[in-house]
PDB file of N, CA and C in Angstrom:
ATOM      1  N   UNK A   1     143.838 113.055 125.474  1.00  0.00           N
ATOM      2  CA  UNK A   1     143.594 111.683 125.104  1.00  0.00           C
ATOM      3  C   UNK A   1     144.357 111.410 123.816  1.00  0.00           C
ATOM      4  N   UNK A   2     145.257 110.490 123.520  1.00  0.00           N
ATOM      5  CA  UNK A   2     146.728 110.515 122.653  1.00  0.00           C
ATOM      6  C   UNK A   2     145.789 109.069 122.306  1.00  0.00           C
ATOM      7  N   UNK A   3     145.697 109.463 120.808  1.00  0.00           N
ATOM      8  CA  UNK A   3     145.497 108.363 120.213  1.00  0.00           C
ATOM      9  C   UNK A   3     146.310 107.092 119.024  1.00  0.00           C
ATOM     10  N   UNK A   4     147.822 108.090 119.783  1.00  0.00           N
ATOM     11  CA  UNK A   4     148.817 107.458 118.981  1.00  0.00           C
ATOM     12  C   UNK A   4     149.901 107.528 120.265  1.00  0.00           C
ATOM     13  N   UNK A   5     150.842 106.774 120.747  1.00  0.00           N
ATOM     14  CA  UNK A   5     151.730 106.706 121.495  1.00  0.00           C
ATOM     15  C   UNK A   5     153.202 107.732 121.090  1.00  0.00           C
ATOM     16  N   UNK A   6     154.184 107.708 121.609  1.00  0.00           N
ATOM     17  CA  UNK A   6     155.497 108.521 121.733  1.00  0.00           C
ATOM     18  C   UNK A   6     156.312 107.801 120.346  1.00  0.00           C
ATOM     19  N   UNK A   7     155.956 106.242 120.035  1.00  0.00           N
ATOM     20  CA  UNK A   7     156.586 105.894 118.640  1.00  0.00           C
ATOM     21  C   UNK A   7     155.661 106.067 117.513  1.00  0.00           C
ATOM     22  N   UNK A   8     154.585 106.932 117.520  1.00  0.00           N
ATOM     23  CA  UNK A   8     153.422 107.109 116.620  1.00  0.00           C
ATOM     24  C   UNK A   8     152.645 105.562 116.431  1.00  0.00           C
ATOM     25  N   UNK A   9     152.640 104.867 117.340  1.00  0.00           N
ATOM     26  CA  UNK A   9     152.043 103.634 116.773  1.00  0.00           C
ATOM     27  C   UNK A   9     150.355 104.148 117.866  1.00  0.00           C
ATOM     28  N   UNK A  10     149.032 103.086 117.316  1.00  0.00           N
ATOM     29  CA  UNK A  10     148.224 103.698 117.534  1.00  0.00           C
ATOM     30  C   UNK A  10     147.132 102.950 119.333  1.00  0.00           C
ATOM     31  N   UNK A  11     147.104 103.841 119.861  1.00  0.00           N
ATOM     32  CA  UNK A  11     146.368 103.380 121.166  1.00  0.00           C
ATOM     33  C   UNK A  11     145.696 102.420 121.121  1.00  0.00           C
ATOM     34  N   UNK A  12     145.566 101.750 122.406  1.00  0.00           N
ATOM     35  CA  UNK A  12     144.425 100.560 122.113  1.00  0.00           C
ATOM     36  C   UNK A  12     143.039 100.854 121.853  1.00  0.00           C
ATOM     37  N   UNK A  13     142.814 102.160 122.643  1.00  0.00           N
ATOM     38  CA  UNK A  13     141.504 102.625 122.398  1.00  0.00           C
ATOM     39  C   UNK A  13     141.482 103.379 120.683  1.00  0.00           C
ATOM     40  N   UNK A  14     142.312 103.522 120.098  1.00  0.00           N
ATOM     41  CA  UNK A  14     142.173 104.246 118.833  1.00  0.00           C
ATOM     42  C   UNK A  14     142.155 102.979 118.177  1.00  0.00           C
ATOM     43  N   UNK A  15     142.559 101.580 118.448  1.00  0.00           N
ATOM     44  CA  UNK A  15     142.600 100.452 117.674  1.00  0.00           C
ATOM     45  C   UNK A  15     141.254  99.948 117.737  1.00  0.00           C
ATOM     46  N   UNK A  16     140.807 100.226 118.495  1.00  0.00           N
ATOM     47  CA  UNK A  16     138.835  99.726 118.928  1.00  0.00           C
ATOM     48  C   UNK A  16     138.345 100.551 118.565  1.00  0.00           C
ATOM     49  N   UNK A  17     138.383 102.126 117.614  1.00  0.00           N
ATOM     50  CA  UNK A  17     137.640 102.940 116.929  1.00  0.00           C
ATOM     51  C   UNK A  17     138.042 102.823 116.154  1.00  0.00           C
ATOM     52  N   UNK A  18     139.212 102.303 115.327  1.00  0.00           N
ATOM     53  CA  UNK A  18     139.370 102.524 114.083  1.00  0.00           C
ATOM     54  C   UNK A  18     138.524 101.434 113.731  1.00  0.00           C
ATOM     55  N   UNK A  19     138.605  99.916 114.134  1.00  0.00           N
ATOM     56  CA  UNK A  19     137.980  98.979 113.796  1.00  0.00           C
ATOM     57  C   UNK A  19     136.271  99.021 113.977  1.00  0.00           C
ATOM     58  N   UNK A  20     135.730  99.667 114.239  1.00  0.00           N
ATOM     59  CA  UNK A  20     134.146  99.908 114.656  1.00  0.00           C
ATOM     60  C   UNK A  20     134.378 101.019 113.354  1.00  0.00           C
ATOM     61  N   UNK A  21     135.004 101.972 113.163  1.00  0.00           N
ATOM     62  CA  UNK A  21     135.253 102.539 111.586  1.00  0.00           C
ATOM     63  C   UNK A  21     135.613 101.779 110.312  1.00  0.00           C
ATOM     64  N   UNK A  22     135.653 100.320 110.346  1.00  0.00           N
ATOM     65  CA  UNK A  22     135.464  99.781 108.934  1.00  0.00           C
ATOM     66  C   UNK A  22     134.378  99.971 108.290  1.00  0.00           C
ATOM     67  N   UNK A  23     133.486 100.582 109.063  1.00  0.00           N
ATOM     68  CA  UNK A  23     132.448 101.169 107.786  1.00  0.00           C
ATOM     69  C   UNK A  23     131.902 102.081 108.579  1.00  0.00           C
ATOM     70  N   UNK A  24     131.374 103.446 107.558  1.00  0.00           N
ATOM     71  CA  UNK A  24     130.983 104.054 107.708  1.00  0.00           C
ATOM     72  C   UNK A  24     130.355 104.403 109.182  1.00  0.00           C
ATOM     73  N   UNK A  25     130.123 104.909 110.023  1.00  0.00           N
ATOM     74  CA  UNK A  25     129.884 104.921 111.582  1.00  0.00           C
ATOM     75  C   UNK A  25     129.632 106.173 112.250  1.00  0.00           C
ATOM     76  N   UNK A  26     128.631 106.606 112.803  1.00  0.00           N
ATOM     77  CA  UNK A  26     128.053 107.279 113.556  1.00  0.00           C
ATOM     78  C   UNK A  26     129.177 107.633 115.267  1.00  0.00           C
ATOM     79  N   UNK A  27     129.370 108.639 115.822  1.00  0.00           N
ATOM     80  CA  UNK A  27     130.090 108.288 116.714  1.00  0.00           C
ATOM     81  C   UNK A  27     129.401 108.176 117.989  1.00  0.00           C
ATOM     82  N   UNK A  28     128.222 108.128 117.591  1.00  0.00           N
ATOM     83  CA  UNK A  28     126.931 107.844 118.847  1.00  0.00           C
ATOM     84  C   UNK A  28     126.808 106.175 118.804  1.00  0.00           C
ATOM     85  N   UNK A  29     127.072 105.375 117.491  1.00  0.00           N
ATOM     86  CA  UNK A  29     127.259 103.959 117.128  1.00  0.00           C
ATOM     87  C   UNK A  29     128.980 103.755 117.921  1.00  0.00           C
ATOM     88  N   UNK A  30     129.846 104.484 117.717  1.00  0.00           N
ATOM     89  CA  UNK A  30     130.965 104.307 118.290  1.00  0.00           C
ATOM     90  C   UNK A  30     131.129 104.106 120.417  1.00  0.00           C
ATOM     91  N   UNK A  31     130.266 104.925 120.196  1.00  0.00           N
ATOM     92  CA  UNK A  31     130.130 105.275 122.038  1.00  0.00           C
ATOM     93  C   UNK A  31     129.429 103.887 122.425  1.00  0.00           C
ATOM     94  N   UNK A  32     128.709 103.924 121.924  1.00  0.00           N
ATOM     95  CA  UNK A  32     127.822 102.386 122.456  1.00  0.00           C
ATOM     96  C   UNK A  32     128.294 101.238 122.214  1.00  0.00           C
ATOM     97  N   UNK A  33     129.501 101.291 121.042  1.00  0.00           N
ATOM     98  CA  UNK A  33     130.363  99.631 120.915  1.00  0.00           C
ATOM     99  C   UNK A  33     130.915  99.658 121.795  1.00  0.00           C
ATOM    100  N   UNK A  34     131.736 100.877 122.258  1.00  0.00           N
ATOM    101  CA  UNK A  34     132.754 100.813 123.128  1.00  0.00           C
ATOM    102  C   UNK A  34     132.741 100.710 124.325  1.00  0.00           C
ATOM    103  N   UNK A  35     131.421 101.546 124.748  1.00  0.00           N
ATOM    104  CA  UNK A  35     131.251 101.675 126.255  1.00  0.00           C
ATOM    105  C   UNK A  35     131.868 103.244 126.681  1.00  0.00           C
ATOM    106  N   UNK A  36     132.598 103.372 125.906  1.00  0.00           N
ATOM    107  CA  UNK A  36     132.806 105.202 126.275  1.00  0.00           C
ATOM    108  C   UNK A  36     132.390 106.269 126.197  1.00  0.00           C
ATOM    109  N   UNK A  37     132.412 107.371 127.034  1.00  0.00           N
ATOM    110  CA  UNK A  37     131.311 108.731 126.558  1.00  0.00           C
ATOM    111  C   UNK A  37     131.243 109.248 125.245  1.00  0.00           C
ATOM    112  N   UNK A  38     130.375 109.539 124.938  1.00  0.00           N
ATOM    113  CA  UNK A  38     130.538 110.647 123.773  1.00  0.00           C
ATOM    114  C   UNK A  38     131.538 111.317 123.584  1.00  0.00           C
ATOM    115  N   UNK A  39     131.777 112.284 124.727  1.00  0.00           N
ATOM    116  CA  UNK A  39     132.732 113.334 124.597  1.00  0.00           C
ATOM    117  C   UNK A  39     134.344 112.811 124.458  1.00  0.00           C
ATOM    118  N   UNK A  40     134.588 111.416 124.890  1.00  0.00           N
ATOM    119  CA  UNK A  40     135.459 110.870 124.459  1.00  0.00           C
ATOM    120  C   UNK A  40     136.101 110.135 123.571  1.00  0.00           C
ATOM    121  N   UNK A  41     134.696 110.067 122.866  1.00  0.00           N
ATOM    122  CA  UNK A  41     134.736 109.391 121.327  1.00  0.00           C
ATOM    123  C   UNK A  41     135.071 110.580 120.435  1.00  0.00           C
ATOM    124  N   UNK A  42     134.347 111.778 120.631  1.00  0.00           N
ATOM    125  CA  UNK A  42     134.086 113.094 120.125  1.00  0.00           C
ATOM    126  C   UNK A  42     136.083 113.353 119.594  1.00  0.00           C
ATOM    127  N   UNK A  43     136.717 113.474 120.877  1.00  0.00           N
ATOM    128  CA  UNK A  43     137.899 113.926 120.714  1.00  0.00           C
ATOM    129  C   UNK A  43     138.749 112.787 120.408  1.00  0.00           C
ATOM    130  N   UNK A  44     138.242 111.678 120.867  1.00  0.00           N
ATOM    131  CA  UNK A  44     139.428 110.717 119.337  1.00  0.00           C
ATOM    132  C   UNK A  44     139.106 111.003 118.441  1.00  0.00           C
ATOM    133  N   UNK A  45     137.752 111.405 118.234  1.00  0.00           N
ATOM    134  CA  UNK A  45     137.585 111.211 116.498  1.00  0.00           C
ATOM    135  C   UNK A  45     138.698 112.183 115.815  1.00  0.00           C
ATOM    136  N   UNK A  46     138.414 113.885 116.535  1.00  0.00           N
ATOM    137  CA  UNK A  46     139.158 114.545 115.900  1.00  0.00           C
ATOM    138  C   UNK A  46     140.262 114.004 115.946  1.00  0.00           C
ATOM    139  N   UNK A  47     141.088 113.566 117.122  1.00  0.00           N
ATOM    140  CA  UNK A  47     142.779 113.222 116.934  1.00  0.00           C
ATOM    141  C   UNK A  47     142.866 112.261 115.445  1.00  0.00           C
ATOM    142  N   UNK A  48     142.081 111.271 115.178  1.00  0.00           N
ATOM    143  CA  UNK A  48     141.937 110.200 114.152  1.00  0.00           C
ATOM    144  C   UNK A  48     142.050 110.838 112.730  1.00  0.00           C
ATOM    145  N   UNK A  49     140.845 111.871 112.864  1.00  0.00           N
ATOM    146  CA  UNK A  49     140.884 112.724 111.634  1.00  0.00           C
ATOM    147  C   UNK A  49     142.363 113.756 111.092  1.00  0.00           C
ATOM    148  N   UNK A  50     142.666 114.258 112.312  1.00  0.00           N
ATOM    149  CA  UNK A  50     143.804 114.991 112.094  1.00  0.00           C
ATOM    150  C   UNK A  50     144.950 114.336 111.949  1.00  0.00           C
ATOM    151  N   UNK A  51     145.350 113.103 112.267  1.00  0.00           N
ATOM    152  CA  UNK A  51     146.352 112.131 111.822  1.00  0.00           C
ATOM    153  C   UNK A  51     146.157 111.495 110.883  1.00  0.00           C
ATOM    154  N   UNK A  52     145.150 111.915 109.866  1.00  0.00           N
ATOM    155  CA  UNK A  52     145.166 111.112 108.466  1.00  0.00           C
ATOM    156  C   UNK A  52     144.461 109.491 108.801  1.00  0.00           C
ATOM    157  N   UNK A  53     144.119 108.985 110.052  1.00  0.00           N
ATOM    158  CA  UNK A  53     143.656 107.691 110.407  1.00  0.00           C
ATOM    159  C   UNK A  53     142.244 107.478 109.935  1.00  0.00           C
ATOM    160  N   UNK A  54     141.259 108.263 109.961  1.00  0.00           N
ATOM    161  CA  UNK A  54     139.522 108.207 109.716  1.00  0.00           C
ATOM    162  C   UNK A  54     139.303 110.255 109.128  1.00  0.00           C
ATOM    163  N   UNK A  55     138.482 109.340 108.251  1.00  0.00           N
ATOM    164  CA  UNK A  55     137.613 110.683 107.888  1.00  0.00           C
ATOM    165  C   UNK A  55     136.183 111.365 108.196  1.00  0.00           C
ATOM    166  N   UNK A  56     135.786 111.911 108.035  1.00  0.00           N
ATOM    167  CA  UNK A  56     134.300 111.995 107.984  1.00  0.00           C
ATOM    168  C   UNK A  56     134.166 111.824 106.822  1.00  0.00           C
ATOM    169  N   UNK A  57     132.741 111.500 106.820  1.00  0.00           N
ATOM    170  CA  UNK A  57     131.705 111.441 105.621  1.00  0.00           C
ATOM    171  C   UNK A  57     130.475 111.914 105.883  1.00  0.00           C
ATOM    172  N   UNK A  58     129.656 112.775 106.044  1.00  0.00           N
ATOM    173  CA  UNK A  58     128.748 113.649 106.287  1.00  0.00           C
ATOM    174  C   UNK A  58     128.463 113.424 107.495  1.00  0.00           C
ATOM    175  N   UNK A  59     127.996 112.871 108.167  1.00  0.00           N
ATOM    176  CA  UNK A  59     127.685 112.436 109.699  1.00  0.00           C
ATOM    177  C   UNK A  59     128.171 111.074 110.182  1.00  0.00           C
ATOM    178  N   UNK A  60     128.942 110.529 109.337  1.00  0.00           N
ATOM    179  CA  UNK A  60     129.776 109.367 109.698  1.00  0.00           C
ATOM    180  C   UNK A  60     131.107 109.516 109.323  1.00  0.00           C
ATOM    181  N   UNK A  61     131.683 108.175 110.023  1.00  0.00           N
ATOM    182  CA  UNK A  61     133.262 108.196 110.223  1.00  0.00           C
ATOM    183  C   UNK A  61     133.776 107.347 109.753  1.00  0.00           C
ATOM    184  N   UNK A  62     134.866 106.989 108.430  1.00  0.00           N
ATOM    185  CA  UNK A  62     135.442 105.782 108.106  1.00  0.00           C
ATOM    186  C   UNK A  62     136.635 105.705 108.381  1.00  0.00           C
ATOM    187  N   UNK A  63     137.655 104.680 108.957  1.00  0.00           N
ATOM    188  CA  UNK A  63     138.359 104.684 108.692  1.00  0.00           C
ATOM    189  C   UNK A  63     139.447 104.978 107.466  1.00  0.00           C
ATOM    190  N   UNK A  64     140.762 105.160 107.146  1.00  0.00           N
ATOM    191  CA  UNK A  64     141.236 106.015 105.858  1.00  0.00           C
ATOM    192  C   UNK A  64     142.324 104.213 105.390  1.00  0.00           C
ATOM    193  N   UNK A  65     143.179 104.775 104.562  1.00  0.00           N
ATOM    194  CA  UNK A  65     143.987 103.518 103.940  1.00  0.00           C
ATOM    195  C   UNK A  65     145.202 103.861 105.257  1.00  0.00           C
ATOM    196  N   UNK A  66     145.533 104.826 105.413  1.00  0.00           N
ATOM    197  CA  UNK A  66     146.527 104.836 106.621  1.00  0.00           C
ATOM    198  C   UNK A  66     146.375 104.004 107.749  1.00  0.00           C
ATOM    199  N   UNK A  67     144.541 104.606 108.137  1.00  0.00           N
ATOM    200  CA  UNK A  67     144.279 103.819 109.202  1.00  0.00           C
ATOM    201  C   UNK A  67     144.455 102.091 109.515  1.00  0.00           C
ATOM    202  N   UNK A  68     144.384 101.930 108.022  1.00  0.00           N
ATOM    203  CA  UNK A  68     144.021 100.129 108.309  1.00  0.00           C
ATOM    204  C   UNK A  68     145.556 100.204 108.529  1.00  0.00           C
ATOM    205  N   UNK A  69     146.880 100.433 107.597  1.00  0.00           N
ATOM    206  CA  UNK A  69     147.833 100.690 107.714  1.00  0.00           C
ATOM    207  C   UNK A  69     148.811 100.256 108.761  1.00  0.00           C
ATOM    208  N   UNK A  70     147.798 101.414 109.834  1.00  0.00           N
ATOM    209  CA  UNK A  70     148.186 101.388 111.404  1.00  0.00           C
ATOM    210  C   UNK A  70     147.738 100.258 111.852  1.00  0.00           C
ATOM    211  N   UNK A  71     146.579  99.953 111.913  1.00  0.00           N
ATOM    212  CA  UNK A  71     145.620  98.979 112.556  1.00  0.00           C
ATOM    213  C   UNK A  71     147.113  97.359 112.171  1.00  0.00           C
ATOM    214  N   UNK A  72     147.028  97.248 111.453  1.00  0.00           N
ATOM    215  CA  UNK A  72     147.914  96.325 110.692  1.00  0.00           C
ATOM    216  C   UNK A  72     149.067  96.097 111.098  1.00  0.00           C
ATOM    217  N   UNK A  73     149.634  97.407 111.181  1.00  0.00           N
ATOM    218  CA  UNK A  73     151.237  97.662 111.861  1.00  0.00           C
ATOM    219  C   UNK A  73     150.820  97.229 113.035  1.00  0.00           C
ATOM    220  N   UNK A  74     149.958  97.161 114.039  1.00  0.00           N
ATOM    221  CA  UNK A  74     149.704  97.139 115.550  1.00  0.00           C
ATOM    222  C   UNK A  74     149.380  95.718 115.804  1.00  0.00           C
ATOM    223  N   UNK A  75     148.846  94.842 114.563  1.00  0.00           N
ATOM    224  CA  UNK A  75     148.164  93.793 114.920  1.00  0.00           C
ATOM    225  C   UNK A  75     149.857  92.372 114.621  1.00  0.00           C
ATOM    226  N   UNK A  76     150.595  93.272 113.500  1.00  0.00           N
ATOM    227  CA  UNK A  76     151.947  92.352 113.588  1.00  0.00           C
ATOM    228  C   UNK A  76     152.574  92.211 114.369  1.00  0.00           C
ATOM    229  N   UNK A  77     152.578  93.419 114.920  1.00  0.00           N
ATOM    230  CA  UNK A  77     153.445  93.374 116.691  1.00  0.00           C
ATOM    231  C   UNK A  77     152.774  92.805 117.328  1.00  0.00           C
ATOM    232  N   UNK A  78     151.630  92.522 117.462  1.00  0.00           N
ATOM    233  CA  UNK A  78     151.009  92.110 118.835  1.00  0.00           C
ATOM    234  C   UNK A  78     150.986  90.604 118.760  1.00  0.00           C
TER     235      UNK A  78
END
């Protein structure tokens, strides 16, 4: 599950978690905005985290300054 495309710009589904990550967020709160499993929220999160896009914060998830970044870059093109 590629939460960034082949030009590094960011999935639609990583654009609907980063934005449910403007604040602080549970990824059990993430699964239920979205409508997607857990286990598929589970492994964007990590891809998100490991691309510098969202962090954790003890049991929640924020988006990072990159992330909006991206979010931003995605929303000029569109």
């Amino acid at each position: 599950m590629a939460c960034t495309n082949s030009s590094g710009e960011v999935t639609e589904m990583a654009r609907k978690i980063l934005t449910i990550m403007s604040h602080p967020v549970s990824l059990d709160d993430v699964a239920g905005q979205t409508g997607l499993a857990l286990y598929r929220i589970r492994a964007a999160a990590r891809e998100l985290v490991e691309a510098g896009l969202a962090e954790r914060r003890e049991e929640a998830y924020v988006i990072t300054e990159n992330g909006q970044a991206a979010l931003a870059k995605t929303a000029s093109q569109g």
